[in-house]
Protein backbone atom coordinates (compact mmCIF):
# COMPACT_ATOMS: atom_id res chain seq x y z
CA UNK A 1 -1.88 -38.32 -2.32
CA UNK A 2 -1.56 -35.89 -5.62
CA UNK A 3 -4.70 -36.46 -7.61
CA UNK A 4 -3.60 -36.06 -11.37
CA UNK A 5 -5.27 -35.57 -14.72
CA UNK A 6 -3.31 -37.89 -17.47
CA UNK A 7 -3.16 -36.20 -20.61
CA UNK A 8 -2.44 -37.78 -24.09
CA UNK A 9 0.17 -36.26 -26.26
CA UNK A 10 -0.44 -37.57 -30.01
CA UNK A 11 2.05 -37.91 -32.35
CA UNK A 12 0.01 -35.56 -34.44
CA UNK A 13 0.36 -33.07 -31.71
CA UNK A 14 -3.25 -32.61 -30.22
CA UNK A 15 -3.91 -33.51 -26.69
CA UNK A 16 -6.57 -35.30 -24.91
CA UNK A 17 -7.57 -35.69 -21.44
CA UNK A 18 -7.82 -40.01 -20.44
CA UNK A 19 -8.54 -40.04 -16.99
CA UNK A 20 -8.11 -39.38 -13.41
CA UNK A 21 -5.75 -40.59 -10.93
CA UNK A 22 -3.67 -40.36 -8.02
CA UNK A 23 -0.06 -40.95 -7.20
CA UNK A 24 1.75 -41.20 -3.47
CA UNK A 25 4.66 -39.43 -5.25
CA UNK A 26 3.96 -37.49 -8.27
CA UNK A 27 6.00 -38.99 -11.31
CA UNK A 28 8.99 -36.68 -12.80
CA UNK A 29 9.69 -36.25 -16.40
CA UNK A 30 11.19 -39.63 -18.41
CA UNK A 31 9.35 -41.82 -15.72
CA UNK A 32 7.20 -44.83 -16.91
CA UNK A 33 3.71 -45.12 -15.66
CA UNK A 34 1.45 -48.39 -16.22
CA UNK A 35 -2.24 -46.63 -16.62
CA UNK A 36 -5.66 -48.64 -15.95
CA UNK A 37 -5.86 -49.66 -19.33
CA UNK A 38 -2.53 -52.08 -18.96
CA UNK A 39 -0.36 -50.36 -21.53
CA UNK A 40 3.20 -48.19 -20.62
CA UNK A 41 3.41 -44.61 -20.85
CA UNK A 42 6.08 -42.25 -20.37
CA UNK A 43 5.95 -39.48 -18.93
CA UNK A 44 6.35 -35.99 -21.43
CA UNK A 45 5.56 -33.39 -18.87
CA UNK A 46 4.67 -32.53 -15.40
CA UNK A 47 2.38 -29.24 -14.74
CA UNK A 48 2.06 -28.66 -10.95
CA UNK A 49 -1.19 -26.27 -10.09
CA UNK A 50 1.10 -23.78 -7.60
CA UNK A 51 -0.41 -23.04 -4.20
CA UNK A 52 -3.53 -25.13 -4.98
CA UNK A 53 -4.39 -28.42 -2.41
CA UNK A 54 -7.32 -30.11 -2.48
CA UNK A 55 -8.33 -33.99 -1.45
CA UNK A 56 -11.19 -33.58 -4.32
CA UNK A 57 -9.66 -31.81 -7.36
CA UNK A 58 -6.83 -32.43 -9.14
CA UNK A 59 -3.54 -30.71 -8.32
CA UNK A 60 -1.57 -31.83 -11.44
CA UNK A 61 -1.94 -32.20 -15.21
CA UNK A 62 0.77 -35.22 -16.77
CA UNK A 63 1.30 -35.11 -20.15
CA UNK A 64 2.08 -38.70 -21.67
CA UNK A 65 2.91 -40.50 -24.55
CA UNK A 66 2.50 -44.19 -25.32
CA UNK A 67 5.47 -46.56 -25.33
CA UNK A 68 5.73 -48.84 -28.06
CA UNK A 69 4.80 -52.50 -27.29
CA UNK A 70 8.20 -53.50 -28.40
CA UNK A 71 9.69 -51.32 -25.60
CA UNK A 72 11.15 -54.07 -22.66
CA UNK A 73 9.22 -51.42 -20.40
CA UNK A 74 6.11 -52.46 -21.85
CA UNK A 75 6.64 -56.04 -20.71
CA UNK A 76 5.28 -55.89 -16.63
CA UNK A 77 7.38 -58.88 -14.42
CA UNK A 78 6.53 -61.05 -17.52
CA UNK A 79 2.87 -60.76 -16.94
CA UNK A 80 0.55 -59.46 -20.06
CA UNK A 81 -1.26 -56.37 -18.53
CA UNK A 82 -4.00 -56.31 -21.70
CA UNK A 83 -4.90 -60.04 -21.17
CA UNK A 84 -4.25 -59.29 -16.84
CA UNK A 85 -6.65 -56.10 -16.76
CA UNK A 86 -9.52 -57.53 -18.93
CA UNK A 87 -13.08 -57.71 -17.49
């Protein structure tokens, strides 16, 4: 498991950190991801930490961007992920 830090990339160009999380097989560059919060992002960037393993920390930083709603990507097996992941 690859424990990742996902990292917003704003079309103004400043960064901020969203959240935690952890892939079986760490996403490559131009990949689509579908985060906790039920909307599409793709994936900008991928910055391994080299040499460093750990069950606890985080062993990659993924730099994303959000897709537009429009995107067919956006649409999950016709389900609506923002109605599907409310609480």
């Amino acid at each position: 498991m690859t424990q990742a830090i996902l990292v917003m990339h704003e079309k103004n160009g400043d960064y901020y950190r969203m959240n935690k999380t952890s892939f079986e097989k760490l996403p490559v560059i131009g990949e689509h991801i579908y985060n906790s919060d039920g909307l599409t992002y793709l994936i900008e960037d991928v910055v391994s930490l080299a040499g460093y393993e750990s069950t606890k920390a985080v062993t990659a930083i993924l730099v994303v961007k959000p897709t537009a709603k429009t995107d067919p990507v956006s649409e999950l097996y016709g389900l609506d992920p923002e109605k599907d992941f409310e609480m």
